[in-house]
Structures are given as C-alpha cells and as structure tokens.
PDB file of N, CA and C in Angstrom:
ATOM      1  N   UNK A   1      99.416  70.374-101.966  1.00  0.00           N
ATOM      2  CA  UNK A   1      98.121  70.859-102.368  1.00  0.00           C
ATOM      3  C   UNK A   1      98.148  72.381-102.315  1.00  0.00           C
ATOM      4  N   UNK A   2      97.211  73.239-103.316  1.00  0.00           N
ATOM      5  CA  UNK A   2      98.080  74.352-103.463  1.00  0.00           C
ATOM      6  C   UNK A   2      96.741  74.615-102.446  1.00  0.00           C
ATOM      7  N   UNK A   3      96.814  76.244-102.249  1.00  0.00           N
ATOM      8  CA  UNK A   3      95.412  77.139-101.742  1.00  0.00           C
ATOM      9  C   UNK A   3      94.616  77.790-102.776  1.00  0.00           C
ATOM     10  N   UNK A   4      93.360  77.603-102.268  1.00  0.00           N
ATOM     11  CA  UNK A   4      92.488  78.507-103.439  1.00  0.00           C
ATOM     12  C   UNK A   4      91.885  79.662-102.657  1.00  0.00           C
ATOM     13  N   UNK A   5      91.732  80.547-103.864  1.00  0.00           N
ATOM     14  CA  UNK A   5      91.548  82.300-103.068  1.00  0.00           C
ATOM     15  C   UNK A   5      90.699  82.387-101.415  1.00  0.00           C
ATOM     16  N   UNK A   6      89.878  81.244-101.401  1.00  0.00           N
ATOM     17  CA  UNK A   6      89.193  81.424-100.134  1.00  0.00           C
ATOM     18  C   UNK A   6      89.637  80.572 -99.049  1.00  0.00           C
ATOM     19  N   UNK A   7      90.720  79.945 -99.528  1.00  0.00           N
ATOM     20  CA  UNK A   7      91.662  79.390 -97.943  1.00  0.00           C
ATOM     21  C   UNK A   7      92.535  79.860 -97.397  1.00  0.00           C
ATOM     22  N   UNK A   8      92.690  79.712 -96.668  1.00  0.00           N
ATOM     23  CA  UNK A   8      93.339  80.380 -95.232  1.00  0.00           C
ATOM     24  C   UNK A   8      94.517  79.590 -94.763  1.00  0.00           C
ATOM     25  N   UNK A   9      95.267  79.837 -94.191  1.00  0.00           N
ATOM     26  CA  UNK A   9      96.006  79.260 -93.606  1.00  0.00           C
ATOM     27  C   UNK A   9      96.654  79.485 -91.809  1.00  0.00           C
ATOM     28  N   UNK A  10      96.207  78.585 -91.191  1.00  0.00           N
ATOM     29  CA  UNK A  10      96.650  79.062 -89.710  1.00  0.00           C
ATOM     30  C   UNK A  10      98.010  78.717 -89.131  1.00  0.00           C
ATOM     31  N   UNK A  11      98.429  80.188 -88.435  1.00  0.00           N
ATOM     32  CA  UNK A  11      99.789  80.168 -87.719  1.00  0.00           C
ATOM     33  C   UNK A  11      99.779  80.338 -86.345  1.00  0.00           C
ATOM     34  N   UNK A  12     100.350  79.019 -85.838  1.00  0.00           N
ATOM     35  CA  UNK A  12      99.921  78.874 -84.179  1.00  0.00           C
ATOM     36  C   UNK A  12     100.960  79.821 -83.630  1.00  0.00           C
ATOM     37  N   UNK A  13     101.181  80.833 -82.792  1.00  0.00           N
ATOM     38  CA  UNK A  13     102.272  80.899 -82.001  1.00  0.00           C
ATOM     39  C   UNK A  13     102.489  80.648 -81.160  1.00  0.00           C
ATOM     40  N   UNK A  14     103.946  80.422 -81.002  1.00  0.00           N
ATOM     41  CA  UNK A  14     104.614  80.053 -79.839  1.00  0.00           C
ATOM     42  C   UNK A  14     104.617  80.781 -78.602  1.00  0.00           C
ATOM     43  N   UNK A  15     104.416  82.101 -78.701  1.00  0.00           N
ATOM     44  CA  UNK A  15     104.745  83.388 -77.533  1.00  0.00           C
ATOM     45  C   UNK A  15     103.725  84.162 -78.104  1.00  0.00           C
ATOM     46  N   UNK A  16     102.237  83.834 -77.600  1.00  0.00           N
ATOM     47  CA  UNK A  16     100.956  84.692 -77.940  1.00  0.00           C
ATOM     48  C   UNK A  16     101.695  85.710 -77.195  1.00  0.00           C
ATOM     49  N   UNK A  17     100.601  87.093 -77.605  1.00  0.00           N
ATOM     50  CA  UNK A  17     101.107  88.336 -77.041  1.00  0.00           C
ATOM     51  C   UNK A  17     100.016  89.368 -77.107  1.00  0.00           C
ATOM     52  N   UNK A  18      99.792  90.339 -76.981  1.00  0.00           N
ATOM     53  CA  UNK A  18      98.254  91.338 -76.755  1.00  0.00           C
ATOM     54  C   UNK A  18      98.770  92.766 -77.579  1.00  0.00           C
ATOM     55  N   UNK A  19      97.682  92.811 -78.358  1.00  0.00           N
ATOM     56  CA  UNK A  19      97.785  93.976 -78.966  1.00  0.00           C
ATOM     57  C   UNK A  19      97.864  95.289 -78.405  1.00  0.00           C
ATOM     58  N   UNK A  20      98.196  96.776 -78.727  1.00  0.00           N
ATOM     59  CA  UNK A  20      97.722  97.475 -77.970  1.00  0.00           C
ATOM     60  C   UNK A  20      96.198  97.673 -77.837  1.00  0.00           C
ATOM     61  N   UNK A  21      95.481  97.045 -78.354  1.00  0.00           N
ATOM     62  CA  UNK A  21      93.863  97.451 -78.475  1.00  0.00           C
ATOM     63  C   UNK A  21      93.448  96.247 -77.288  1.00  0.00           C
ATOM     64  N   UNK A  22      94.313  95.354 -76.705  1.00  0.00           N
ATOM     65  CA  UNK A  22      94.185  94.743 -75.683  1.00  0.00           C
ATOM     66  C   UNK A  22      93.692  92.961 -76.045  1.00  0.00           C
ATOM     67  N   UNK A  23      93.820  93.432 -77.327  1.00  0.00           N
ATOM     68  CA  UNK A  23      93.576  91.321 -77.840  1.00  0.00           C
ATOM     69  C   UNK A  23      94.536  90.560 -77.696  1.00  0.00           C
ATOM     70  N   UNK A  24      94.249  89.608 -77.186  1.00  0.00           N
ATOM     71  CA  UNK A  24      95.374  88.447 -77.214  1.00  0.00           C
ATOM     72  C   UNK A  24      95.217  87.605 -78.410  1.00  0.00           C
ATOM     73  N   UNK A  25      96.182  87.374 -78.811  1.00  0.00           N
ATOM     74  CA  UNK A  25      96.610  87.135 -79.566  1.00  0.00           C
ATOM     75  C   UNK A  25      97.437  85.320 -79.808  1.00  0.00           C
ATOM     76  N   UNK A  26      96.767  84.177 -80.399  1.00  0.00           N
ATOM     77  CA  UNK A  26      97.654  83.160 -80.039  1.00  0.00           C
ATOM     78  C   UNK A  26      97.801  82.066 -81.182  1.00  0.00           C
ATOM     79  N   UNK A  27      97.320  82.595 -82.448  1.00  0.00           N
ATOM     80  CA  UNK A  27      97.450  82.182 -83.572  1.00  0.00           C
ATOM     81  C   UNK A  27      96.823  83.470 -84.686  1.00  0.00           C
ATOM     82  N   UNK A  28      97.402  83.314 -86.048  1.00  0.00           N
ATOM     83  CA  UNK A  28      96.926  84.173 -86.663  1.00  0.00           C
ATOM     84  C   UNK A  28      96.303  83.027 -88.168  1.00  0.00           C
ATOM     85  N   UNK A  29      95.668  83.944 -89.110  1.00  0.00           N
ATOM     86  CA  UNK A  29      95.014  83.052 -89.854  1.00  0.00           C
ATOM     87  C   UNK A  29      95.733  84.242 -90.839  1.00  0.00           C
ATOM     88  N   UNK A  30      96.607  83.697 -91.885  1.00  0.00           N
ATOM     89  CA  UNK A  30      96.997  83.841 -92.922  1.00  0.00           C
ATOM     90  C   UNK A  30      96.041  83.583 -94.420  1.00  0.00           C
ATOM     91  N   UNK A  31      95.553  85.112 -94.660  1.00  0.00           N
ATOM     92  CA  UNK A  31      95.002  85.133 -96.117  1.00  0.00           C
ATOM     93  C   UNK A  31      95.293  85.127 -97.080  1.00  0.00           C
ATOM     94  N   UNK A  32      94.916  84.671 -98.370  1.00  0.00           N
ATOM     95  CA  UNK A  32      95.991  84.628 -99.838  1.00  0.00           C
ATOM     96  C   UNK A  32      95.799  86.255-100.168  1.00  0.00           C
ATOM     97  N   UNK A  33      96.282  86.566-100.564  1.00  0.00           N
ATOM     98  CA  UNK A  33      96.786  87.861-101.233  1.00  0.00           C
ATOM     99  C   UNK A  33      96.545  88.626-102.491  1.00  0.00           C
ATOM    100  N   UNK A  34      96.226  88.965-103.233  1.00  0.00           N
ATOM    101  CA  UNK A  34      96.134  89.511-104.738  1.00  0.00           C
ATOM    102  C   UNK A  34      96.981  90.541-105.015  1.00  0.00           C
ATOM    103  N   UNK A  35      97.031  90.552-106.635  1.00  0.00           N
ATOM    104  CA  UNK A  35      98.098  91.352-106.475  1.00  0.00           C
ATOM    105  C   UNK A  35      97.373  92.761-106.365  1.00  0.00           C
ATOM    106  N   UNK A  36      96.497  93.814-106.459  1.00  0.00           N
ATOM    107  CA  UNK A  36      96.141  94.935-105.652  1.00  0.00           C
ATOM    108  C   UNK A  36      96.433  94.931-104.585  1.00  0.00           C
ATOM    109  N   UNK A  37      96.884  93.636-103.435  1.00  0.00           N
ATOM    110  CA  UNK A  37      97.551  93.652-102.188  1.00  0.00           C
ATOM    111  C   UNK A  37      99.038  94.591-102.433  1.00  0.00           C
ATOM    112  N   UNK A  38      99.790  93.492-103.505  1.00  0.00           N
ATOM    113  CA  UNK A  38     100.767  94.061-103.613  1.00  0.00           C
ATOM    114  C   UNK A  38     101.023  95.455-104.170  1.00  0.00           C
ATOM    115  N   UNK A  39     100.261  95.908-105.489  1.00  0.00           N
ATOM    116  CA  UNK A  39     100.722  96.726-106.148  1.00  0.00           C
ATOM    117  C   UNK A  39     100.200  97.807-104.560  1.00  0.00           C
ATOM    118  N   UNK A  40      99.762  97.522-103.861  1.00  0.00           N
ATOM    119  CA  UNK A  40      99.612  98.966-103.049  1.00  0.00           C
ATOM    120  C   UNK A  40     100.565  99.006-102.168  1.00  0.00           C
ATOM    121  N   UNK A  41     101.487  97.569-101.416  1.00  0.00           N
ATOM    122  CA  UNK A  41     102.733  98.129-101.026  1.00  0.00           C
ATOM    123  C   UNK A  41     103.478  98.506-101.630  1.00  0.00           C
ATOM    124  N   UNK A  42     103.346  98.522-102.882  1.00  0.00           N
ATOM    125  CA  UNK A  42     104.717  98.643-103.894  1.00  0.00           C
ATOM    126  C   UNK A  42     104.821 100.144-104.246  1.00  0.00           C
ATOM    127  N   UNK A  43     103.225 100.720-103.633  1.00  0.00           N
ATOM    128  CA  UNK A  43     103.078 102.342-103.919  1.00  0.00           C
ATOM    129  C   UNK A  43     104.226 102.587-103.011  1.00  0.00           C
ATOM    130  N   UNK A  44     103.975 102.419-101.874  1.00  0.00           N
ATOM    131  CA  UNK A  44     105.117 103.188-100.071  1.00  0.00           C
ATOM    132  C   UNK A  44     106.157 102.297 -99.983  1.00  0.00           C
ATOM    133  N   UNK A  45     106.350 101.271-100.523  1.00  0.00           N
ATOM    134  CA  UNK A  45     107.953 100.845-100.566  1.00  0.00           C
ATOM    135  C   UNK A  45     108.231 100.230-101.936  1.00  0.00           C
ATOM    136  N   UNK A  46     109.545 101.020-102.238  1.00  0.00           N
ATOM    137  CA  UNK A  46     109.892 100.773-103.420  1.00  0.00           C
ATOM    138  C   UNK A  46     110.545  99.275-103.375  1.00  0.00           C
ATOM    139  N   UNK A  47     111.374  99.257-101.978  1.00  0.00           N
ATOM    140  CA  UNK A  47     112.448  98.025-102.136  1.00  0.00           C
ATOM    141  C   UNK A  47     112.045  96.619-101.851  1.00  0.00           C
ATOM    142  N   UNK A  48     111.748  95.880-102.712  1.00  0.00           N
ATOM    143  CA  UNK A  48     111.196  94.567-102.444  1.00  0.00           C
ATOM    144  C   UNK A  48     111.479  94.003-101.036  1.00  0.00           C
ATOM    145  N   UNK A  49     113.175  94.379-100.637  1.00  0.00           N
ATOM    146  CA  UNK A  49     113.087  93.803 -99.118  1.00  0.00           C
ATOM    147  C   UNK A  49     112.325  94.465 -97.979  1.00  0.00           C
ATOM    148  N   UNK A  50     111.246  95.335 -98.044  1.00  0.00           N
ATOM    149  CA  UNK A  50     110.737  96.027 -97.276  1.00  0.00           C
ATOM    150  C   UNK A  50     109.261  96.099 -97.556  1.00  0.00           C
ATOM    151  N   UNK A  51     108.862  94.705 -98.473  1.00  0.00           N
ATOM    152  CA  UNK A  51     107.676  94.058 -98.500  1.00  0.00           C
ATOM    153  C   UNK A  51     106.773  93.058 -97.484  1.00  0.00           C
ATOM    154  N   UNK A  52     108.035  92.558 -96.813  1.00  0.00           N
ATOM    155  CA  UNK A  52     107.287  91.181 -96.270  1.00  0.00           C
ATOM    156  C   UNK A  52     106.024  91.982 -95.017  1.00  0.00           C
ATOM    157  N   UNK A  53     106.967  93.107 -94.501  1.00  0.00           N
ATOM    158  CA  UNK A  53     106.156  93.522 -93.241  1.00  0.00           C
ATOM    159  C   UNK A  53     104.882  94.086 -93.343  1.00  0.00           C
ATOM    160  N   UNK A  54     104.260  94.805 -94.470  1.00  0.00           N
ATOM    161  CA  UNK A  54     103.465  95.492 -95.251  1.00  0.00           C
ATOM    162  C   UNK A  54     102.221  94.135 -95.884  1.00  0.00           C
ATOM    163  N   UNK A  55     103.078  93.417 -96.146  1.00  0.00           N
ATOM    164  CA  UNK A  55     102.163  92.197 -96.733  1.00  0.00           C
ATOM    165  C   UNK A  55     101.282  91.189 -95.831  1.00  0.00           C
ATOM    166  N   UNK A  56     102.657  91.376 -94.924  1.00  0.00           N
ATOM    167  CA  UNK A  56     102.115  90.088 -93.593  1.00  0.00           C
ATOM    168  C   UNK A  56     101.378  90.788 -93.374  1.00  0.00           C
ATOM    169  N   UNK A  57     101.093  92.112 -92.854  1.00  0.00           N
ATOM    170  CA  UNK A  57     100.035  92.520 -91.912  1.00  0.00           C
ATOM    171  C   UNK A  57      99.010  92.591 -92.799  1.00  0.00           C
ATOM    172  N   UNK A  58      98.736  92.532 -94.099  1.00  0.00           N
ATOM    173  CA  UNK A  58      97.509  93.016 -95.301  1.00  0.00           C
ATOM    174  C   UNK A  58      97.053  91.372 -94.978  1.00  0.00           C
ATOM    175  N   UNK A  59      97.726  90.593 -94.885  1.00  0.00           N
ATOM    176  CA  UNK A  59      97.569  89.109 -94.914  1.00  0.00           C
ATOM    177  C   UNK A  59      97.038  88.626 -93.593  1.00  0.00           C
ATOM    178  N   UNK A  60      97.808  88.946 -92.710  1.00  0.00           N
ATOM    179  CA  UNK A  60      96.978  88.652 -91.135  1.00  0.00           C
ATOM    180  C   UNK A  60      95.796  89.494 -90.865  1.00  0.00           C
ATOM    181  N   UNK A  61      96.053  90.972 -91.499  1.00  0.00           N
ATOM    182  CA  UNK A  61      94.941  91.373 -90.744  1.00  0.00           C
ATOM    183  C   UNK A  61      95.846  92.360 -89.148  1.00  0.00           C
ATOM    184  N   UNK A  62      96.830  92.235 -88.987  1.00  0.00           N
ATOM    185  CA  UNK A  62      97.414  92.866 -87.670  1.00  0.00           C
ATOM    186  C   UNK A  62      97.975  94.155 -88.501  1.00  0.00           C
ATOM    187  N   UNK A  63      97.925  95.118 -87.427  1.00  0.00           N
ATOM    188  CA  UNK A  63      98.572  96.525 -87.565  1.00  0.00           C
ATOM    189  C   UNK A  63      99.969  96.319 -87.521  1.00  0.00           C
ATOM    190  N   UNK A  64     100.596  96.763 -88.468  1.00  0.00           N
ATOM    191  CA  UNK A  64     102.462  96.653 -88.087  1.00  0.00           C
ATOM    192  C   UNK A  64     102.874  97.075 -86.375  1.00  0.00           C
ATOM    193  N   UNK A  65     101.750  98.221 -86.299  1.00  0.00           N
ATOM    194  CA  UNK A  65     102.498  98.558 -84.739  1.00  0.00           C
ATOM    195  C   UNK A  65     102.223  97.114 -83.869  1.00  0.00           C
ATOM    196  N   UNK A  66     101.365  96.418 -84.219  1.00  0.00           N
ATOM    197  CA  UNK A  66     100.970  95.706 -83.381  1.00  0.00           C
ATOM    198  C   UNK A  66     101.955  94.015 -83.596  1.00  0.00           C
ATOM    199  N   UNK A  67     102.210  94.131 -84.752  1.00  0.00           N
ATOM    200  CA  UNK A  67     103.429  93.061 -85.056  1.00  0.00           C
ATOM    201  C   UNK A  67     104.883  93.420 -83.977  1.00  0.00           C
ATOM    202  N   UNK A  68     104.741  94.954 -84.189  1.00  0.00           N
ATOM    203  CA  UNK A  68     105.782  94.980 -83.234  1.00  0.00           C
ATOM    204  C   UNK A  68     106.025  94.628 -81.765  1.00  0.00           C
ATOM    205  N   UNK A  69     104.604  93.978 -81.452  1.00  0.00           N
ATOM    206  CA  UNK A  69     104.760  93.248 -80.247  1.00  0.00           C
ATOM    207  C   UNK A  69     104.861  92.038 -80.114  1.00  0.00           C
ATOM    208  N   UNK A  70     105.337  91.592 -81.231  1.00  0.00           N
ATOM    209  CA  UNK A  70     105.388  89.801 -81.510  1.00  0.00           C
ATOM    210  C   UNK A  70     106.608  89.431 -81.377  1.00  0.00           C
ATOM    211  N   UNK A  71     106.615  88.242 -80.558  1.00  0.00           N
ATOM    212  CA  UNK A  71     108.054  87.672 -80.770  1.00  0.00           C
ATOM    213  C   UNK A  71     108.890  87.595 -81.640  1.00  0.00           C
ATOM    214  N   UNK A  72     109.734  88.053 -81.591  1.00  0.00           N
ATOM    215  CA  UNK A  72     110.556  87.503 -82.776  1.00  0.00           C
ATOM    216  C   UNK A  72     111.020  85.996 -83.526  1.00  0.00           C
ATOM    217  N   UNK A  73     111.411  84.968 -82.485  1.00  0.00           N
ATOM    218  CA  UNK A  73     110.932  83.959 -82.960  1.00  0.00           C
ATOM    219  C   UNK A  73     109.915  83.267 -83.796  1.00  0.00           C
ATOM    220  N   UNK A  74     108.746  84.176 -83.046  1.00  0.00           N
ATOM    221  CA  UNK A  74     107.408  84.187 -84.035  1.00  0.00           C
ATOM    222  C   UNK A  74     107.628  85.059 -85.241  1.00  0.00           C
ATOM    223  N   UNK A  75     108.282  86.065 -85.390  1.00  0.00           N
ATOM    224  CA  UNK A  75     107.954  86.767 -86.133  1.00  0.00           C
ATOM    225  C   UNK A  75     108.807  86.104 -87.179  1.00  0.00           C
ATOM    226  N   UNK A  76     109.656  85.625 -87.345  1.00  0.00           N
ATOM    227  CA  UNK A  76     110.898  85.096 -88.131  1.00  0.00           C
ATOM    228  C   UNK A  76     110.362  84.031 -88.725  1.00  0.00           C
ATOM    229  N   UNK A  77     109.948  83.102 -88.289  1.00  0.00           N
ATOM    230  CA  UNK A  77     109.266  81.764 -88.472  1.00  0.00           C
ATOM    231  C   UNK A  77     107.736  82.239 -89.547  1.00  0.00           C
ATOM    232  N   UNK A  78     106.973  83.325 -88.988  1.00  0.00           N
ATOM    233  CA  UNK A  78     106.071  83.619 -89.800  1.00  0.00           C
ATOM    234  C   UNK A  78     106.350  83.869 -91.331  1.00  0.00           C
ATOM    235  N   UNK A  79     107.393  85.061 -91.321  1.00  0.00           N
ATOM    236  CA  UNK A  79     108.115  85.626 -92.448  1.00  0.00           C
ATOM    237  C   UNK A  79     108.271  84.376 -93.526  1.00  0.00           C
ATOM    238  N   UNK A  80     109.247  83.431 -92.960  1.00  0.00           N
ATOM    239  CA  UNK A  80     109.128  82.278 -93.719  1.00  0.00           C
ATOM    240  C   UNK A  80     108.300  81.113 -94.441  1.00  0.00           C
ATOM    241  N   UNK A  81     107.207  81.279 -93.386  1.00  0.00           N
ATOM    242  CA  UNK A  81     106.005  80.434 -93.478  1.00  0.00           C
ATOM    243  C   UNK A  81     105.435  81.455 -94.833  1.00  0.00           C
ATOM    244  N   UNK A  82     105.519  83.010 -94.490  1.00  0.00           N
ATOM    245  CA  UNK A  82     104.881  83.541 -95.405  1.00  0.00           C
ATOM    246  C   UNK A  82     105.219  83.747 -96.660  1.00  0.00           C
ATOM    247  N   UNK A  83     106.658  83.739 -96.592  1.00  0.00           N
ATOM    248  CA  UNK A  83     107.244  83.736 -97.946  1.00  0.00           C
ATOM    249  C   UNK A  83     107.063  82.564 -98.977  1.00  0.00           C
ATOM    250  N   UNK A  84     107.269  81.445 -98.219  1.00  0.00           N
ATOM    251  CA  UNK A  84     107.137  80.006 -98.444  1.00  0.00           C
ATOM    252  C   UNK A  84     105.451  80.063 -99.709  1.00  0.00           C
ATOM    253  N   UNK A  85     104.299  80.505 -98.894  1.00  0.00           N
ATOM    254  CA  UNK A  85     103.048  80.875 -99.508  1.00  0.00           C
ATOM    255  C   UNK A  85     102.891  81.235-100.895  1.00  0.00           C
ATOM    256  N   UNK A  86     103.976  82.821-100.141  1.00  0.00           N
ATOM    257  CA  UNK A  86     103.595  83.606-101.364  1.00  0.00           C
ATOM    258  C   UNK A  86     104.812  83.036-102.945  1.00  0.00           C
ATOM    259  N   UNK A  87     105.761  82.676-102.470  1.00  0.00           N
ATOM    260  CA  UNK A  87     106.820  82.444-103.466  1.00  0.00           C
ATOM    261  C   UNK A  87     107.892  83.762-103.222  1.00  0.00           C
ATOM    262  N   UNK A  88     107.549  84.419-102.738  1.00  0.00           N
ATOM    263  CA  UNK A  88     108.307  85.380-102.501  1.00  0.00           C
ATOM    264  C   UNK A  88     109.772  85.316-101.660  1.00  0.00           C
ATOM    265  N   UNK A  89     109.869  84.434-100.937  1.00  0.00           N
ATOM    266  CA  UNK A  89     111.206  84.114-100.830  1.00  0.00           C
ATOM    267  C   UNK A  89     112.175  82.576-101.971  1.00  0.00           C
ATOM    268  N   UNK A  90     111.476  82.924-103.210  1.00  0.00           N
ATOM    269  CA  UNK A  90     112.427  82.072-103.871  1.00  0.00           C
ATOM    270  C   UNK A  90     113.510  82.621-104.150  1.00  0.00           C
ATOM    271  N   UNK A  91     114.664  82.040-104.314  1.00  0.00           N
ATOM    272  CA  UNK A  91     115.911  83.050-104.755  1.00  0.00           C
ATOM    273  C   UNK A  91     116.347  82.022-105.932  1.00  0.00           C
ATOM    274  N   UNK A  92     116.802  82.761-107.187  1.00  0.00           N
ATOM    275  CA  UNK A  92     117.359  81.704-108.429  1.00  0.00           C
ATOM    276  C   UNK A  92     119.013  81.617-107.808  1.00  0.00           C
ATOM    277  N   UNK A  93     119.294  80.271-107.835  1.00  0.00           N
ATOM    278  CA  UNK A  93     121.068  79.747-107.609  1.00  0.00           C
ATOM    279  C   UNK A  93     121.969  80.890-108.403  1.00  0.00           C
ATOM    280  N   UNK A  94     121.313  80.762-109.551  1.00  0.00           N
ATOM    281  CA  UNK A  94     122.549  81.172-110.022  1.00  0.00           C
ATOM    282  C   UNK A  94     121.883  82.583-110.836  1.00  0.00           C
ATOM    283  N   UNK A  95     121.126  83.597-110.614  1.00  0.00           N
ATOM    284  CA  UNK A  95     121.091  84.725-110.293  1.00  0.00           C
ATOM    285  C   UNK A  95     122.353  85.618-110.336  1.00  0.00           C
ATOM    286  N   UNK A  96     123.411  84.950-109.119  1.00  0.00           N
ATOM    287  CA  UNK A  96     124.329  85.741-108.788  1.00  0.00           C
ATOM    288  C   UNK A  96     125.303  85.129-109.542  1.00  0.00           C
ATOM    289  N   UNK A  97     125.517  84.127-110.240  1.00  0.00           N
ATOM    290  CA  UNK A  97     126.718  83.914-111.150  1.00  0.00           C
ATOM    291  C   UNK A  97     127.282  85.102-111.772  1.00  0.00           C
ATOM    292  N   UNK A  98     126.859  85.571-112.228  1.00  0.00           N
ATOM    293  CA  UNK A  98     128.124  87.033-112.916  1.00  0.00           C
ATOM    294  C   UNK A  98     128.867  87.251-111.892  1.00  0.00           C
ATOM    295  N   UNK A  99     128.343  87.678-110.712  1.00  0.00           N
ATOM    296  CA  UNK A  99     129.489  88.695-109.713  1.00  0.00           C
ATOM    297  C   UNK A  99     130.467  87.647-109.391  1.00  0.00           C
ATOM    298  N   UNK A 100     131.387  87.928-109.084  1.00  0.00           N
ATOM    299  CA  UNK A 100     132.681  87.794-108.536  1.00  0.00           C
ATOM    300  C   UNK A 100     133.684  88.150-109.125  1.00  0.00           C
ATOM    301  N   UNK A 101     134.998  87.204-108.747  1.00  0.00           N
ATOM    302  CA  UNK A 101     136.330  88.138-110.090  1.00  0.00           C
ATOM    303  C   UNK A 101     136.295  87.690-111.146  1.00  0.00           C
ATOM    304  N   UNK A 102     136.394  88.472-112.017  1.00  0.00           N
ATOM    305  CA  UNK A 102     136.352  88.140-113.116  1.00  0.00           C
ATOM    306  C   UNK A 102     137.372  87.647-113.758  1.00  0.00           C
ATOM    307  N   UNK A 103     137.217  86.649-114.993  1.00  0.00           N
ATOM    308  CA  UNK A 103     138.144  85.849-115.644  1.00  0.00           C
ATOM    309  C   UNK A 103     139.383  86.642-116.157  1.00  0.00           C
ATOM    310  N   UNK A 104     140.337  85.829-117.172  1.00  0.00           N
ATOM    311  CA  UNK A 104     140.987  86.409-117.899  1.00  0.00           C
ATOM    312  C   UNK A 104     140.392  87.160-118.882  1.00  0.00           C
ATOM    313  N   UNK A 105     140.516  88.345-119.675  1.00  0.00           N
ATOM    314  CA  UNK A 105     140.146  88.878-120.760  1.00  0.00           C
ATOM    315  C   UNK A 105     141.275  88.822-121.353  1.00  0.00           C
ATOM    316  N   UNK A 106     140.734  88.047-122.757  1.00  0.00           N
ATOM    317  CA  UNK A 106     141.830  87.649-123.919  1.00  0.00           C
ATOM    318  C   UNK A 106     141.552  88.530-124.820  1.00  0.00           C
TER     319      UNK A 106
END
C-alpha cells in the first residue's frame, strides 16, 4: 500500500537517545517529502551520495547535529527504511554493465 502526502510513517528505535536541546528521543515519525524538499538539498550538495542525511533530517524533522547523536545501528537501519520510501536507494543491475575489461576489438 503506497503513502499519500499526509501519511507518515513511524520509526521505533532501538537505542533512544536525547538531543542536545535535551529531548528524548525514542521513535521518529517519517514525513513524505516533495520535491522542493529535494531541489533544496540539491542547492548545498551536489553529490547524490550526500543526500540521504539532508533529507532524513527535512523528513524527521531532527537537526543533523542532533542525528549525530543517534546510534548508528539506528541510524543505518533508518537510511534504509528511508531509502526504501523514497526509491532512492534503487540501483539498476545492469547500470554497470559497460565497465569492466573490455572485449576483443575486431
């Protein structure tokens, strides 16, 4: 079942943790996104792999500094959960077919 713009999605964690503003922290609620979400990380990072962190937090709602107090376990597991959402971690198989050695040239 897909999400529609006004659902949410909740992420329990495993290793709640406290912001510096002193909130605890022990699930987050994941928002859908638009793309004005994106096109404004896409202003301060050019490289798609240096999206997810910029997005998650536009999406949770948490300050990056404040991600930086999240487990990593959590944080890894989120990434995925979030990519999963957005489509953003699809990768095409065969994308990378060209590279490798190359054949004979006749």
């Amino acid at each position: 079942m897909s999400q529609t713009q006004t659902e949410a999605e909740i992420f329990v964690l495993q290793f709640p943790f406290t912001t510096a503003a002193g909130n605890s922290i022990s699930q987050l609620t994941l928002k859908r996104l638009t793309v004005k979400d994106l096109k404004l990380v896409k202003k301060t990072h050019k490289d798609p792999a240096d999206w997810d962190e910029p997005l998650i937090s536009r999406s949770t709602g948490l300050l990056p500094e404040d991600m930086d107090n999240m487990d990593l376990a959590d944080y890894l597991e989120l990434q995925t959960r979030f990519q999963q959402i957005t489509g953003l971690g699809k990768s095409d198989k065969d994308a990378d077919a060209g590279s490798g050695t190359a054949g004979e040239v006749v």
